[in-house]
N, C-alpha and C. Protein backbone atom coordinates (compact mmCIF):
# COMPACT_ATOMS: atom_id res chain seq x y z
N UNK A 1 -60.62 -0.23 -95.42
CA UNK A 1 -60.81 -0.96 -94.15
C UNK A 1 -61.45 -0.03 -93.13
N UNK A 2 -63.06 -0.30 -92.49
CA UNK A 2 -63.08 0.49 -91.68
C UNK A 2 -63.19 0.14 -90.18
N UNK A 3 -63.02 0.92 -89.28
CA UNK A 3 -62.31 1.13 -87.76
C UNK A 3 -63.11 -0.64 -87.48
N UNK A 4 -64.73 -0.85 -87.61
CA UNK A 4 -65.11 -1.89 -87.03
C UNK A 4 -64.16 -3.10 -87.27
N UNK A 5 -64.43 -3.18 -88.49
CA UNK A 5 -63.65 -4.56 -89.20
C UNK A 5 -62.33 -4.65 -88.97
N UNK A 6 -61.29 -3.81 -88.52
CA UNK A 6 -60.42 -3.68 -87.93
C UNK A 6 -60.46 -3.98 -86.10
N UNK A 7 -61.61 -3.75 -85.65
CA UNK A 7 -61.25 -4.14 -84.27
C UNK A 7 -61.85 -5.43 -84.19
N UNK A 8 -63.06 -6.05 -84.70
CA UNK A 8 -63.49 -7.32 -84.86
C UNK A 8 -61.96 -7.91 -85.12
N UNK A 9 -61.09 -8.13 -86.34
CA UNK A 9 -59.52 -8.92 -86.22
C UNK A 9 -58.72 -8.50 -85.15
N UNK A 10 -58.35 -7.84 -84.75
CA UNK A 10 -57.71 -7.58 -83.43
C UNK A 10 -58.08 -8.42 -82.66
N UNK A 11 -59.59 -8.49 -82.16
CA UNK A 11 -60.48 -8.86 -80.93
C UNK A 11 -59.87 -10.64 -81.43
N UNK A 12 -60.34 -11.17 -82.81
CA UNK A 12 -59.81 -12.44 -83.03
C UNK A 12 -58.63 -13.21 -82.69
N UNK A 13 -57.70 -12.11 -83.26
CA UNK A 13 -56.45 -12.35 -82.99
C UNK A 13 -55.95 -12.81 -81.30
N UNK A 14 -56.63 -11.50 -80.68
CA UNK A 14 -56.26 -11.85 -79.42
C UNK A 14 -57.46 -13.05 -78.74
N UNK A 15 -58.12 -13.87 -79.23
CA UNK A 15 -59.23 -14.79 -78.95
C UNK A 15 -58.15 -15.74 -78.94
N UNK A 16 -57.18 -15.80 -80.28
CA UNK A 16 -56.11 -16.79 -80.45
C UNK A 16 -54.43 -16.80 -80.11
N UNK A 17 -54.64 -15.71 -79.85
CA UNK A 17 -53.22 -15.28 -78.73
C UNK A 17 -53.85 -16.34 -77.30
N UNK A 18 -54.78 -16.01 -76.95
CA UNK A 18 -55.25 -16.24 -75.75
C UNK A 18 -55.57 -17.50 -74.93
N UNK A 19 -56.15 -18.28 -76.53
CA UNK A 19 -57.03 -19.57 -76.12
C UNK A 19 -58.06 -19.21 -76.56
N UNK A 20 -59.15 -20.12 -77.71
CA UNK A 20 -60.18 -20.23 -77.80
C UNK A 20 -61.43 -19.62 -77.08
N UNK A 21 -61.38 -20.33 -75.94
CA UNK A 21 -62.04 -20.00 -74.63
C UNK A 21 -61.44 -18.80 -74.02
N UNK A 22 -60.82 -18.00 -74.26
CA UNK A 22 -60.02 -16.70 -73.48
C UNK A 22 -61.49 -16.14 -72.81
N UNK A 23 -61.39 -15.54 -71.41
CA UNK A 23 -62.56 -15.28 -70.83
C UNK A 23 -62.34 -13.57 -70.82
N UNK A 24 -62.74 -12.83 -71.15
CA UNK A 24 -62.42 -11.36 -71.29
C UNK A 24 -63.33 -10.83 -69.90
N UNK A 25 -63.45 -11.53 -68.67
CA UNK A 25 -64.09 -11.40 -67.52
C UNK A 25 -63.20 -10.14 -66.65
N UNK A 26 -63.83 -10.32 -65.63
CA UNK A 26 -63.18 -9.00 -64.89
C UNK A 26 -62.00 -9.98 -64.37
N UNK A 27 -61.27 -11.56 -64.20
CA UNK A 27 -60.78 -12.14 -63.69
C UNK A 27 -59.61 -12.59 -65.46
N UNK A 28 -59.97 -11.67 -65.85
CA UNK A 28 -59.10 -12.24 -67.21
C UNK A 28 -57.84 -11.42 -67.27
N UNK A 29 -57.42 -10.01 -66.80
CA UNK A 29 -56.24 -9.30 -66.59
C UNK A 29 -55.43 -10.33 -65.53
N UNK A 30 -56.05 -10.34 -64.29
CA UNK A 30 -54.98 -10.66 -63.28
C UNK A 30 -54.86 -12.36 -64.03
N UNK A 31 -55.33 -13.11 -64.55
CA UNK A 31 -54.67 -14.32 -65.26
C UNK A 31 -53.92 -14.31 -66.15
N UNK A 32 -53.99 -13.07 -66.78
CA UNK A 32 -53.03 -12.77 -67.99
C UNK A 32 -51.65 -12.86 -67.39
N UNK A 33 -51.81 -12.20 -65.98
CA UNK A 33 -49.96 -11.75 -65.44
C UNK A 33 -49.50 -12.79 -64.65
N UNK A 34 -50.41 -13.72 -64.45
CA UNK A 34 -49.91 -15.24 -64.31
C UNK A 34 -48.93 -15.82 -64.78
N UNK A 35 -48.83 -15.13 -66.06
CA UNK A 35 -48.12 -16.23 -66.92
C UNK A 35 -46.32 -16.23 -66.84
């Protein structure tokens, strides 16, 4: 397994932790602590 293909699933994972649409914007931390 190398480092890329390992952070590409991570990056997924958290696409679907997140929501589909998860916006990784500069306005996407302070919505995170919304919750």
């Amino acid at each position: 397994m190398d480092l890329a293909y390992r952070a590409q699933v991570a990056l997924r994972e958290l696409r679907q932790l997140c929501g589909d649409d998860a916006d990784f914007g500069p306005d996407a931390a302070e919505h995170e602590l919304d919750i």
